[in-house]
PDB file of N, CA and C in Angstrom:
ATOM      1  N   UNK A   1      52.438 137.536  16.550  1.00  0.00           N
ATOM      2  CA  UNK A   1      51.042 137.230  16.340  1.00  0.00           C
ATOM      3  C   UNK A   1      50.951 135.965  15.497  1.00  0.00           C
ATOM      4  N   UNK A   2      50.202 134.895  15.888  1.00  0.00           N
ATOM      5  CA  UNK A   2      50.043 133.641  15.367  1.00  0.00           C
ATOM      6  C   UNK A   2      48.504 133.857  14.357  1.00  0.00           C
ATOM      7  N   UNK A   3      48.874 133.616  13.376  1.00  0.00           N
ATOM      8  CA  UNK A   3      47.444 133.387  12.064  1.00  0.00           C
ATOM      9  C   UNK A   3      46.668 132.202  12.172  1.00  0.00           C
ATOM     10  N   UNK A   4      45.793 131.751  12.629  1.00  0.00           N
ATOM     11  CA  UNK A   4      45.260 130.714  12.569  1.00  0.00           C
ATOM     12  C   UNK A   4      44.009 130.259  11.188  1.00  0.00           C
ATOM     13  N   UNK A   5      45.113 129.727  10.125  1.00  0.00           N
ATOM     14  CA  UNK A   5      44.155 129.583   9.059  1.00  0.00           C
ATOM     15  C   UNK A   5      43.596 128.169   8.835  1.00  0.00           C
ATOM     16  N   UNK A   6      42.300 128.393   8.588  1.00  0.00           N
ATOM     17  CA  UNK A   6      41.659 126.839   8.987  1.00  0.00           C
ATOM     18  C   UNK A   6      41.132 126.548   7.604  1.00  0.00           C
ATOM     19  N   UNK A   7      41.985 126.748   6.297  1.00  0.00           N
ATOM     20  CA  UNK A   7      42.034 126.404   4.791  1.00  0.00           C
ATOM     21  C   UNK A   7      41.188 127.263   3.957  1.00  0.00           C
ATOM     22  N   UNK A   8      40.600 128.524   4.672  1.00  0.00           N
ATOM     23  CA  UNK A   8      39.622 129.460   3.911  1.00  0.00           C
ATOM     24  C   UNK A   8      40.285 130.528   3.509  1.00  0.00           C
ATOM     25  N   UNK A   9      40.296 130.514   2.380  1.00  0.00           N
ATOM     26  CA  UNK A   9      40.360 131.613   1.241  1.00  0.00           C
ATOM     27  C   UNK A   9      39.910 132.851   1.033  1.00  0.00           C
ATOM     28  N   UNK A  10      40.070 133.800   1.660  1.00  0.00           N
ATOM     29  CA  UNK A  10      38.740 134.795   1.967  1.00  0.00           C
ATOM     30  C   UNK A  10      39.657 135.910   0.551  1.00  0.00           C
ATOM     31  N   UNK A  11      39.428 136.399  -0.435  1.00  0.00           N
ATOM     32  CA  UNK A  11      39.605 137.141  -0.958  1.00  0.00           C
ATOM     33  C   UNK A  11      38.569 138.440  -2.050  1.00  0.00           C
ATOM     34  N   UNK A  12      38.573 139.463  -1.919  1.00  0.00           N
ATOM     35  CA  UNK A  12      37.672 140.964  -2.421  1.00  0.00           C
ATOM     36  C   UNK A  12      38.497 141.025  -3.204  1.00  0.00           C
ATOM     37  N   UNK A  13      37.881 142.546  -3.558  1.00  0.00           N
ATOM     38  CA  UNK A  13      38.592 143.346  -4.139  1.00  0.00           C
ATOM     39  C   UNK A  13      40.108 143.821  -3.347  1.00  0.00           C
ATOM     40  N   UNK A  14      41.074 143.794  -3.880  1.00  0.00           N
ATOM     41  CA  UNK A  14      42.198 144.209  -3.577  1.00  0.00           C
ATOM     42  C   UNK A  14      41.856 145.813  -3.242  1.00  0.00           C
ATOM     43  N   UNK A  15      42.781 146.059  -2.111  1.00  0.00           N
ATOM     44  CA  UNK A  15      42.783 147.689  -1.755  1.00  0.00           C
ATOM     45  C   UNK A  15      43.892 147.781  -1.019  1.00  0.00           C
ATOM     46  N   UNK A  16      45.163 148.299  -1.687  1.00  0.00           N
ATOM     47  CA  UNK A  16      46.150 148.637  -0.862  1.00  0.00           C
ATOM     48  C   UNK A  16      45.709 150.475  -1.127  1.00  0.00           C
ATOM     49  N   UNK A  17      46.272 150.754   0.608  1.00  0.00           N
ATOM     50  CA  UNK A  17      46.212 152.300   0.607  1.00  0.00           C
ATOM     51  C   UNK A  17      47.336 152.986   0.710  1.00  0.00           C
ATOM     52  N   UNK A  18      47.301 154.071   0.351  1.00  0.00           N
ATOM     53  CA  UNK A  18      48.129 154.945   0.683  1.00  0.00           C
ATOM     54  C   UNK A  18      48.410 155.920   2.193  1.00  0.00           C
ATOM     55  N   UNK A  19      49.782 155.970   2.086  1.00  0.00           N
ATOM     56  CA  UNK A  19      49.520 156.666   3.687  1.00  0.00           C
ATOM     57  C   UNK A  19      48.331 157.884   3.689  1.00  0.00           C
ATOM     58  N   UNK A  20      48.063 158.940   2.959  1.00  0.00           N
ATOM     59  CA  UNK A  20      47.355 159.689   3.767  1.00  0.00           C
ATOM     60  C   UNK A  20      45.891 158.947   3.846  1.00  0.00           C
ATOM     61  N   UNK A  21      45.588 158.003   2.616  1.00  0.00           N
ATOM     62  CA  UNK A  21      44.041 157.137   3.140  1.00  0.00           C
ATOM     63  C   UNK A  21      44.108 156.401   4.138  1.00  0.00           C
ATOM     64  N   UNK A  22      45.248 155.505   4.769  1.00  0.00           N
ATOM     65  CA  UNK A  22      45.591 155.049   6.042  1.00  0.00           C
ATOM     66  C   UNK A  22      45.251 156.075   6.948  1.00  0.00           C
ATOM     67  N   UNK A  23      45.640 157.288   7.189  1.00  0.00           N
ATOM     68  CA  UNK A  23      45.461 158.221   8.159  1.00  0.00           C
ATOM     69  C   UNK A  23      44.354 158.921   8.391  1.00  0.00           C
ATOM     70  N   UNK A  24      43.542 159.125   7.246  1.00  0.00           N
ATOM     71  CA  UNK A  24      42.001 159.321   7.042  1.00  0.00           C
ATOM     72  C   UNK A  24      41.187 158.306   7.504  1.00  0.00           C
ATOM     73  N   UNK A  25      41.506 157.200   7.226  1.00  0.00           N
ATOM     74  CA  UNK A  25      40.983 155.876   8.011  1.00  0.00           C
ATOM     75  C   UNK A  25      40.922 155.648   9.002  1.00  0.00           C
ATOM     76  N   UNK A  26      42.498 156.399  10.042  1.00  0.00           N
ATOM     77  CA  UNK A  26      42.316 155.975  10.963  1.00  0.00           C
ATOM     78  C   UNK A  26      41.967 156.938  12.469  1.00  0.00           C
ATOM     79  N   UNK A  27      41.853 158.144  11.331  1.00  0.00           N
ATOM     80  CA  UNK A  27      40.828 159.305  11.938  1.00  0.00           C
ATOM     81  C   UNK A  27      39.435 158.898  12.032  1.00  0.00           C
ATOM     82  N   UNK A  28      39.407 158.017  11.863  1.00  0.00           N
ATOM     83  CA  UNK A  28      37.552 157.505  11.636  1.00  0.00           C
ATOM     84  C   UNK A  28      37.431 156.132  12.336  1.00  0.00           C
ATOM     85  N   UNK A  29      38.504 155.746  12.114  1.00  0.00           N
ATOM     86  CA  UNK A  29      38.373 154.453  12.496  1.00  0.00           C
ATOM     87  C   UNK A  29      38.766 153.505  13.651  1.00  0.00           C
ATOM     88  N   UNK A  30      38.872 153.025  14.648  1.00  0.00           N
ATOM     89  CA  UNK A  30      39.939 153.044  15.888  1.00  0.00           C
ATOM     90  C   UNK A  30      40.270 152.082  15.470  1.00  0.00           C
ATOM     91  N   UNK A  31      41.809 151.749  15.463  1.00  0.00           N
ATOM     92  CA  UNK A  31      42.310 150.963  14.804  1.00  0.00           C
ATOM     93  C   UNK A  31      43.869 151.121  14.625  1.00  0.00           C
ATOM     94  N   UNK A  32      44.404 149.946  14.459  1.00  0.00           N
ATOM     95  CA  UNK A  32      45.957 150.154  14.133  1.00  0.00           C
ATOM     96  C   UNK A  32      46.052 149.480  12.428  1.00  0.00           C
ATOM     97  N   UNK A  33      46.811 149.955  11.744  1.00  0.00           N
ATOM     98  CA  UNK A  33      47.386 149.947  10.473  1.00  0.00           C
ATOM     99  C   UNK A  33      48.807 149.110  10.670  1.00  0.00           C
ATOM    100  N   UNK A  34      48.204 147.637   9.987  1.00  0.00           N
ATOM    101  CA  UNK A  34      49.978 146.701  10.145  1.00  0.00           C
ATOM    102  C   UNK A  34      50.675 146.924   8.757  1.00  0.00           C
ATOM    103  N   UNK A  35      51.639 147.568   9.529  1.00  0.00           N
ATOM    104  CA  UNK A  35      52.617 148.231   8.256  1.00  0.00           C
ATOM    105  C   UNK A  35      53.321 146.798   6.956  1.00  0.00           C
ATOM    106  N   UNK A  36      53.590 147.487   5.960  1.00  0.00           N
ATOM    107  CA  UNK A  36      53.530 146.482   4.724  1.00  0.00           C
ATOM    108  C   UNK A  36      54.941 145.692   5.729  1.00  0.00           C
ATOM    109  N   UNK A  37      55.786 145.924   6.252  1.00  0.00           N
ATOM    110  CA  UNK A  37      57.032 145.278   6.506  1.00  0.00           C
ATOM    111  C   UNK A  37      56.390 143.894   7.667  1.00  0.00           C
ATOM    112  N   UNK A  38      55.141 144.045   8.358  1.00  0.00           N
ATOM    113  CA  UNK A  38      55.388 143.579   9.096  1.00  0.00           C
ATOM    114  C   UNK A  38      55.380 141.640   9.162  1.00  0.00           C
ATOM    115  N   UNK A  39      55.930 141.111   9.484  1.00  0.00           N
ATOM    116  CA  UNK A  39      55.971 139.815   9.379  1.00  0.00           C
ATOM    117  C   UNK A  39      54.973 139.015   9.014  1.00  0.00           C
ATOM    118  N   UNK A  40      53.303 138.963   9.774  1.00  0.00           N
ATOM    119  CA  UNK A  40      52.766 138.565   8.702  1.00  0.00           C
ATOM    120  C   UNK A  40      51.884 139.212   7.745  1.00  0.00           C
ATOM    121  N   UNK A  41      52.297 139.986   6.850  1.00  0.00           N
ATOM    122  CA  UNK A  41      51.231 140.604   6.103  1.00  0.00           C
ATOM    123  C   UNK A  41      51.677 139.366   4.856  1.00  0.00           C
ATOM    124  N   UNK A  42      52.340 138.848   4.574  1.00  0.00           N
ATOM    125  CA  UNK A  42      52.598 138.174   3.458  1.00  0.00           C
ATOM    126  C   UNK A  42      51.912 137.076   3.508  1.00  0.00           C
ATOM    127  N   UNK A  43      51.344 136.274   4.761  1.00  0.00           N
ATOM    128  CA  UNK A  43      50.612 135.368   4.982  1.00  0.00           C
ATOM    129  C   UNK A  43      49.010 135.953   4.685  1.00  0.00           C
ATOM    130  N   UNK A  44      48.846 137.278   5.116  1.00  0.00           N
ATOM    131  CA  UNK A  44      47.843 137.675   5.321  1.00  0.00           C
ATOM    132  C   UNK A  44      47.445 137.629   3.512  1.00  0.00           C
ATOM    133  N   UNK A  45      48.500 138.760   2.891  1.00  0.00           N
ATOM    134  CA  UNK A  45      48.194 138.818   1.543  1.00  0.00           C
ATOM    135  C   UNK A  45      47.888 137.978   0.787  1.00  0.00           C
ATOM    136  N   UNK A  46      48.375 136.454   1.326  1.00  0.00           N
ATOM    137  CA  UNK A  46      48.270 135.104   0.333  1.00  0.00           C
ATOM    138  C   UNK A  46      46.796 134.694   0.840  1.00  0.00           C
ATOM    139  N   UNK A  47      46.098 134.915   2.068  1.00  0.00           N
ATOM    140  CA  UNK A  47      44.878 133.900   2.443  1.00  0.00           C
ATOM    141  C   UNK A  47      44.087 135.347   2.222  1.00  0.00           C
ATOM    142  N   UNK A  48      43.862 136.497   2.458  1.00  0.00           N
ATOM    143  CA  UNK A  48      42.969 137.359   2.069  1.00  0.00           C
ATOM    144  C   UNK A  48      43.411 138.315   1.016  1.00  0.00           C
ATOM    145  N   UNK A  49      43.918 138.300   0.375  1.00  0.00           N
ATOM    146  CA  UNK A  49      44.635 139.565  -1.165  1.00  0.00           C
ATOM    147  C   UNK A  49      45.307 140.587  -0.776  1.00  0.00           C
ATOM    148  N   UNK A  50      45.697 140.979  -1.089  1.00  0.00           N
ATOM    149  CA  UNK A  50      46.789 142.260  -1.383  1.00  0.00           C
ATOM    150  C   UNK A  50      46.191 143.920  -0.866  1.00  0.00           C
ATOM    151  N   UNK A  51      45.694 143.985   0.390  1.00  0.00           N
ATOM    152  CA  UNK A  51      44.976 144.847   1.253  1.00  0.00           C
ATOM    153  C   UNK A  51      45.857 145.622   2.180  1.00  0.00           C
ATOM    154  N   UNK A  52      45.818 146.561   2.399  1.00  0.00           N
ATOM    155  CA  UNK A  52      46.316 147.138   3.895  1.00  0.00           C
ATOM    156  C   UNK A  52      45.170 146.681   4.468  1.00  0.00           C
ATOM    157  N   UNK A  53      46.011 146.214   5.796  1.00  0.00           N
ATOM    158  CA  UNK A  53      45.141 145.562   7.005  1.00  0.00           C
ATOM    159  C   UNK A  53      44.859 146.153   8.187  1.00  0.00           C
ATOM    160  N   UNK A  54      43.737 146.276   8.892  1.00  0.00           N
ATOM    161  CA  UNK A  54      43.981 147.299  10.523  1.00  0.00           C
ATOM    162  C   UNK A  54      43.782 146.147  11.631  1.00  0.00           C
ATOM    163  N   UNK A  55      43.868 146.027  12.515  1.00  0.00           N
ATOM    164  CA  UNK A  55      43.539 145.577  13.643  1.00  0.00           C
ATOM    165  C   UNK A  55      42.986 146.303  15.084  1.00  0.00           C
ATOM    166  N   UNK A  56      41.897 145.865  15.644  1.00  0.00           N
ATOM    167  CA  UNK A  56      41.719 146.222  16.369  1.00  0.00           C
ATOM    168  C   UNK A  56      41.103 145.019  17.464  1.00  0.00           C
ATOM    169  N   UNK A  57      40.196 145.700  18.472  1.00  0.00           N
ATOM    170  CA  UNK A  57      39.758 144.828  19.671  1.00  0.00           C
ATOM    171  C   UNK A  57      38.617 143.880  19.017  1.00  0.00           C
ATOM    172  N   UNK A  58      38.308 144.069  17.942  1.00  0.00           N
ATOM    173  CA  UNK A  58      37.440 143.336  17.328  1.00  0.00           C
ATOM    174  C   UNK A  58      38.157 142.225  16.343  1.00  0.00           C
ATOM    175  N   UNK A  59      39.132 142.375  15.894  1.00  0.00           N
ATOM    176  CA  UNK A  59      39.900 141.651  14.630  1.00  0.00           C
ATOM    177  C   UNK A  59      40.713 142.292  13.724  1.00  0.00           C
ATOM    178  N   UNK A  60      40.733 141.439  12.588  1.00  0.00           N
ATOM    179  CA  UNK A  60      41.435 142.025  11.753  1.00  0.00           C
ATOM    180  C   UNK A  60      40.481 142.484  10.570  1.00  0.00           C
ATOM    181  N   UNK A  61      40.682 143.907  10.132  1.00  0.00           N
ATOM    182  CA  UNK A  61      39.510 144.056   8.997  1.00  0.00           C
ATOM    183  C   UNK A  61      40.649 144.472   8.018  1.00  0.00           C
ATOM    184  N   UNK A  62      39.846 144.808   7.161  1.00  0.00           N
ATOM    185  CA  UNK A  62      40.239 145.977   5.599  1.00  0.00           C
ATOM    186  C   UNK A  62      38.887 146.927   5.268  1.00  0.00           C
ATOM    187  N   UNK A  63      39.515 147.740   4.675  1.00  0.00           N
ATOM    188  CA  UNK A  63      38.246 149.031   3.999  1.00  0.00           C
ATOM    189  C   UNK A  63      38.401 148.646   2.047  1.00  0.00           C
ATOM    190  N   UNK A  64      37.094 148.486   1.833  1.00  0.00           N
ATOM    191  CA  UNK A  64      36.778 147.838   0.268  1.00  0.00           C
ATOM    192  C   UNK A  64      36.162 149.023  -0.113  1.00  0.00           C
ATOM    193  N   UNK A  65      35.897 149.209  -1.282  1.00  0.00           N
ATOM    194  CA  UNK A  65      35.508 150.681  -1.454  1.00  0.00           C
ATOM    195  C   UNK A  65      34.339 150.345  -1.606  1.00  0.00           C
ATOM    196  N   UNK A  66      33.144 151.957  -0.994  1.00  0.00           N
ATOM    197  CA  UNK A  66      31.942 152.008  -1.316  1.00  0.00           C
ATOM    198  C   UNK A  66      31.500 153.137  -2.533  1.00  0.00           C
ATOM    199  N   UNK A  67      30.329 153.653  -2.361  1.00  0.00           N
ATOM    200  CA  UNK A  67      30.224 154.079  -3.963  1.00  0.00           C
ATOM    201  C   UNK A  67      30.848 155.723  -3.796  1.00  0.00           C
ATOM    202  N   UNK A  68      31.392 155.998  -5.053  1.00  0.00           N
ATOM    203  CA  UNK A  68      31.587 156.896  -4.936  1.00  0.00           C
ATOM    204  C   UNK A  68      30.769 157.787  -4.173  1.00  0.00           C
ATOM    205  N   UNK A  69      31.234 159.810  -4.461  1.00  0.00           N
ATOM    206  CA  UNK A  69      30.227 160.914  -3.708  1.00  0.00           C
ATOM    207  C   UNK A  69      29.720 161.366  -4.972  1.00  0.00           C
ATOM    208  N   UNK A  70      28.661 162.451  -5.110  1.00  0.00           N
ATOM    209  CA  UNK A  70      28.798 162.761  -6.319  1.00  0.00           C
ATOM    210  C   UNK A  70      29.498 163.968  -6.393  1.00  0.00           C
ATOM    211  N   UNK A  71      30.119 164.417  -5.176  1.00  0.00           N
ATOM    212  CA  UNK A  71      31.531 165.027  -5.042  1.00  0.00           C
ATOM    213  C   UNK A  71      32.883 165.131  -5.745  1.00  0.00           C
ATOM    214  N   UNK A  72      32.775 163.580  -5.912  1.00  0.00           N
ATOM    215  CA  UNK A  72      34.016 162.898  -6.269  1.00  0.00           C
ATOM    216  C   UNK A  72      34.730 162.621  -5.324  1.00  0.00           C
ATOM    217  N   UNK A  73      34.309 162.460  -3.914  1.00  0.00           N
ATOM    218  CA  UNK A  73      35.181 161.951  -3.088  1.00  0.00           C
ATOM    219  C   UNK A  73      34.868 160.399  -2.589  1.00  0.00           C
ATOM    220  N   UNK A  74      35.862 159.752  -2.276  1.00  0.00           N
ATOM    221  CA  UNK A  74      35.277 158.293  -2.135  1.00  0.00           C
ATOM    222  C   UNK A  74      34.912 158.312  -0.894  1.00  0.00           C
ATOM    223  N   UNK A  75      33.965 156.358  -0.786  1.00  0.00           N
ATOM    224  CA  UNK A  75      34.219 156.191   0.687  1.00  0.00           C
ATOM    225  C   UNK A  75      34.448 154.544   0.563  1.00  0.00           C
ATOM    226  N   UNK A  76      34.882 154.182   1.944  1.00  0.00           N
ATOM    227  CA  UNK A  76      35.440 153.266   2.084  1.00  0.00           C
ATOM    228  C   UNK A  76      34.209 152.482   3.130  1.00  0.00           C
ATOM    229  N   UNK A  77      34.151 151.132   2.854  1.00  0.00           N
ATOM    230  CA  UNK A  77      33.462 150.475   4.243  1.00  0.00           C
ATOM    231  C   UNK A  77      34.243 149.493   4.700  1.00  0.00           C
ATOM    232  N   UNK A  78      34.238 149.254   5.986  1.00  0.00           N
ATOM    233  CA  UNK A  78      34.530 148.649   7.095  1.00  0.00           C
ATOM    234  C   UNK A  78      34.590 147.016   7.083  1.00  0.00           C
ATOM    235  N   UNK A  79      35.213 146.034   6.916  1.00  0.00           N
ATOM    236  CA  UNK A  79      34.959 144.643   6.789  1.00  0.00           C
ATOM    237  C   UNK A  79      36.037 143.844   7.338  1.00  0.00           C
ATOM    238  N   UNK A  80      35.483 142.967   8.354  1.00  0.00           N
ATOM    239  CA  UNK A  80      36.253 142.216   8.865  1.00  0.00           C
ATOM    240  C   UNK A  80      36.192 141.172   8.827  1.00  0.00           C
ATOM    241  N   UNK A  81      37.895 140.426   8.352  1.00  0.00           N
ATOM    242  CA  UNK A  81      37.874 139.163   8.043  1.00  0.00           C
ATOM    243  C   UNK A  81      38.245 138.273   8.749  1.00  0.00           C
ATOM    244  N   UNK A  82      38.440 138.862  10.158  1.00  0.00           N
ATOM    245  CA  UNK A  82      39.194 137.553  11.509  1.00  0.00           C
ATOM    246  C   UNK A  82      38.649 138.219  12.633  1.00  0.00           C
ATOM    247  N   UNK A  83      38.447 137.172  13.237  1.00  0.00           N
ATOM    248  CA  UNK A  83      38.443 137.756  15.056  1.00  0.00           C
ATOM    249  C   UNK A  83      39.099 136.881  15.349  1.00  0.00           C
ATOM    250  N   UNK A  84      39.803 137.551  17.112  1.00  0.00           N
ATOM    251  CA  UNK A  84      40.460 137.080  17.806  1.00  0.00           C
ATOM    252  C   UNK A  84      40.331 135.629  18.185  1.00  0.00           C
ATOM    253  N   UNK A  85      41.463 134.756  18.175  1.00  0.00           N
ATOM    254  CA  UNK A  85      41.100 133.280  19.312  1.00  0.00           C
ATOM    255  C   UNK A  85      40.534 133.533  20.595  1.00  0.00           C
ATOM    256  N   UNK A  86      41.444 134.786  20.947  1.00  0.00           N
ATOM    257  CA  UNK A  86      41.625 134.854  22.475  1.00  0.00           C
ATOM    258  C   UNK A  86      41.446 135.810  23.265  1.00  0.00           C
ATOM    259  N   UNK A  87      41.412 136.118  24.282  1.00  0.00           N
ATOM    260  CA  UNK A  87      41.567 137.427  25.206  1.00  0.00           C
ATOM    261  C   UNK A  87      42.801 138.009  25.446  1.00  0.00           C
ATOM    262  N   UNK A  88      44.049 137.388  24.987  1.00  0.00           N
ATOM    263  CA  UNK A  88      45.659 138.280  24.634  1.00  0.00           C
ATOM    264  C   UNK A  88      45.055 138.652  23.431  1.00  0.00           C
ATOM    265  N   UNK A  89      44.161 138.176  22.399  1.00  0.00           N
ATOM    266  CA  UNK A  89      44.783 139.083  20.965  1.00  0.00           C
ATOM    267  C   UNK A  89      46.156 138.292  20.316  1.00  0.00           C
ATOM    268  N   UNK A  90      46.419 136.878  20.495  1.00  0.00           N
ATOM    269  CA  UNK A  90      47.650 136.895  20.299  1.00  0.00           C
ATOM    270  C   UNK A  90      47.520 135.700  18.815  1.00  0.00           C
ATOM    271  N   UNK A  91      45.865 135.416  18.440  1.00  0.00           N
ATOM    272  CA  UNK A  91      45.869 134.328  17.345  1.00  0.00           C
ATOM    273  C   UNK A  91      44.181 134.632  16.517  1.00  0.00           C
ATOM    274  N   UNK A  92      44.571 135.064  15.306  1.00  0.00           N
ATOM    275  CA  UNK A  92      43.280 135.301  14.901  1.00  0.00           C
ATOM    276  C   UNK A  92      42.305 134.011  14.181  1.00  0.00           C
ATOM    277  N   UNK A  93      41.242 134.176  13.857  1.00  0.00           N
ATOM    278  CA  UNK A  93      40.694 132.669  12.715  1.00  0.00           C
ATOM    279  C   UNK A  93      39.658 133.833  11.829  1.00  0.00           C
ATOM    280  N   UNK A  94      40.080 133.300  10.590  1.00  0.00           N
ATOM    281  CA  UNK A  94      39.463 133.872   9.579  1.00  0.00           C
ATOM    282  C   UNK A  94      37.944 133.349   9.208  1.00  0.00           C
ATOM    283  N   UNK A  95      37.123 134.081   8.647  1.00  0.00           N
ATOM    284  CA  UNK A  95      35.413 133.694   8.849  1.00  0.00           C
ATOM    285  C   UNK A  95      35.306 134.351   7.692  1.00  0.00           C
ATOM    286  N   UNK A  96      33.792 133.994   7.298  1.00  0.00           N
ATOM    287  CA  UNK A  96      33.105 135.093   5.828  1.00  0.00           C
ATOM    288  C   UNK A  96      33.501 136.503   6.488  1.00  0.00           C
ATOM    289  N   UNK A  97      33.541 137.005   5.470  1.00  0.00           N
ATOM    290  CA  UNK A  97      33.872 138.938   5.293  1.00  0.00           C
ATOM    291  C   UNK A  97      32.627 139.218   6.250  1.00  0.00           C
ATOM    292  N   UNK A  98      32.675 140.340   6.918  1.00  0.00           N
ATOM    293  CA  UNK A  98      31.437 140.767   7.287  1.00  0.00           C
ATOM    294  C   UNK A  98      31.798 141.914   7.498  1.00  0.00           C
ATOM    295  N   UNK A  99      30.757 142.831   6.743  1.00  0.00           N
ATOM    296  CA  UNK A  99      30.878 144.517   6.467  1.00  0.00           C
ATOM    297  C   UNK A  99      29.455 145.005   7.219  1.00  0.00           C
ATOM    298  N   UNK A 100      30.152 145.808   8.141  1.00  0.00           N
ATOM    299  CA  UNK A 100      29.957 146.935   8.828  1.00  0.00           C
ATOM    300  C   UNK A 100      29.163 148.263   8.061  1.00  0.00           C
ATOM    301  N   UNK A 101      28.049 148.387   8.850  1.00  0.00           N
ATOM    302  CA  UNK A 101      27.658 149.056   8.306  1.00  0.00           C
ATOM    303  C   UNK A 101      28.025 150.897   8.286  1.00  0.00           C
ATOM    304  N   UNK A 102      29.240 150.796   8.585  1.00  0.00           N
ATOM    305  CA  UNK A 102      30.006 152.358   9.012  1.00  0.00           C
ATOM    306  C   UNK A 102      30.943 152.267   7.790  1.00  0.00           C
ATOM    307  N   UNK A 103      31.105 153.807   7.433  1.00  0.00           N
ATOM    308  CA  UNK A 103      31.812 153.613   5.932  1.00  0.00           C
ATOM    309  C   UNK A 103      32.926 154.891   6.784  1.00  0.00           C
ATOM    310  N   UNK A 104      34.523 154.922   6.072  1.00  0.00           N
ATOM    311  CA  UNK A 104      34.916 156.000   6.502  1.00  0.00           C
ATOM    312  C   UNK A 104      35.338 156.912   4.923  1.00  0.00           C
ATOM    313  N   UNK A 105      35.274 158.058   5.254  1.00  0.00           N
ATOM    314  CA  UNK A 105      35.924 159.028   3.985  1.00  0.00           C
ATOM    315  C   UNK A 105      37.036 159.019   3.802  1.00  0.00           C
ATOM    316  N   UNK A 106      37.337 158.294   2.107  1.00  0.00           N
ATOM    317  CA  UNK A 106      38.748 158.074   1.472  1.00  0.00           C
ATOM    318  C   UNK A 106      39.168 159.143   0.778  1.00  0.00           C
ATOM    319  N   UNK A 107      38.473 160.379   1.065  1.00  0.00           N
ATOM    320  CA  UNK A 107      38.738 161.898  -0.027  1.00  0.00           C
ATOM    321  C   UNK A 107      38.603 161.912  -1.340  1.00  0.00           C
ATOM    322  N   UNK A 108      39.458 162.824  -1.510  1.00  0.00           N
ATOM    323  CA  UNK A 108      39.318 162.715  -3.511  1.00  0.00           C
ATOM    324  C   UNK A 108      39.873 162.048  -4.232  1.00  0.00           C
ATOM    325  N   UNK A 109      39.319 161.229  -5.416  1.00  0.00           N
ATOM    326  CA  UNK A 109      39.577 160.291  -6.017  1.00  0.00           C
ATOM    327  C   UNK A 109      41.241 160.676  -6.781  1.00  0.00           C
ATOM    328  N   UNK A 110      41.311 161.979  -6.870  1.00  0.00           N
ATOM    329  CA  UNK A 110      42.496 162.569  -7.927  1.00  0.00           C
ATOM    330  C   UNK A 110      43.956 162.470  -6.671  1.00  0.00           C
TER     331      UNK A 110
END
């Protein structure tokens, strides 16, 4: 997969997850989870922060946290920071954040 960064800086709040919030995420979410090993997350981490990343037919997003429950369980919303070049999927370009108005459940804070 080719990154196509056109000098923008896009960085949030940092949110690396844990596997079972990855898997809660992605019970909610359609989407693939690019594992920390994969080749470019280190590019990714330097132009958008230190996030687990998903990809899907839409781009590349991350989940930033939304407000707590008064549960105590969190939630997460939806924000994507690239869409595709192309119709392979094979080169993304990074744009302002844009959050979705769908949040998924990150469970309990403990």
């Amino acid at each position: 997969m080719e990154f196509a960064n056109n000098g923008q800086n896009i960085r949030g709040y940092a949110m690396k997850m844990d596997a079972a919030m990855v898997e809660k995420t992605l019970n909610q979410f359609e989407a693939q989870a690019i594992p920390d090993e994969h080749p470019a997350v280190p590019q990714l981490n330097k132009v958008f922060g230190d996030h687990t990343f998903f990809l899907n037919d839409d781009g590349l997003h991350i989940i930033e946290p939304a407000a707590d429950r008064q549960d105590g369980s969190e939630t997460g919303k939806i924000v994507r920071l690239a869409s595709w070049n192309d119709a392979n999927h094979t080169s993304l370009a990074p744009h302002e954040p844009e959050t979705s108005e769908a949040t998924v459940d990150l469970g309990d804070r403990s």
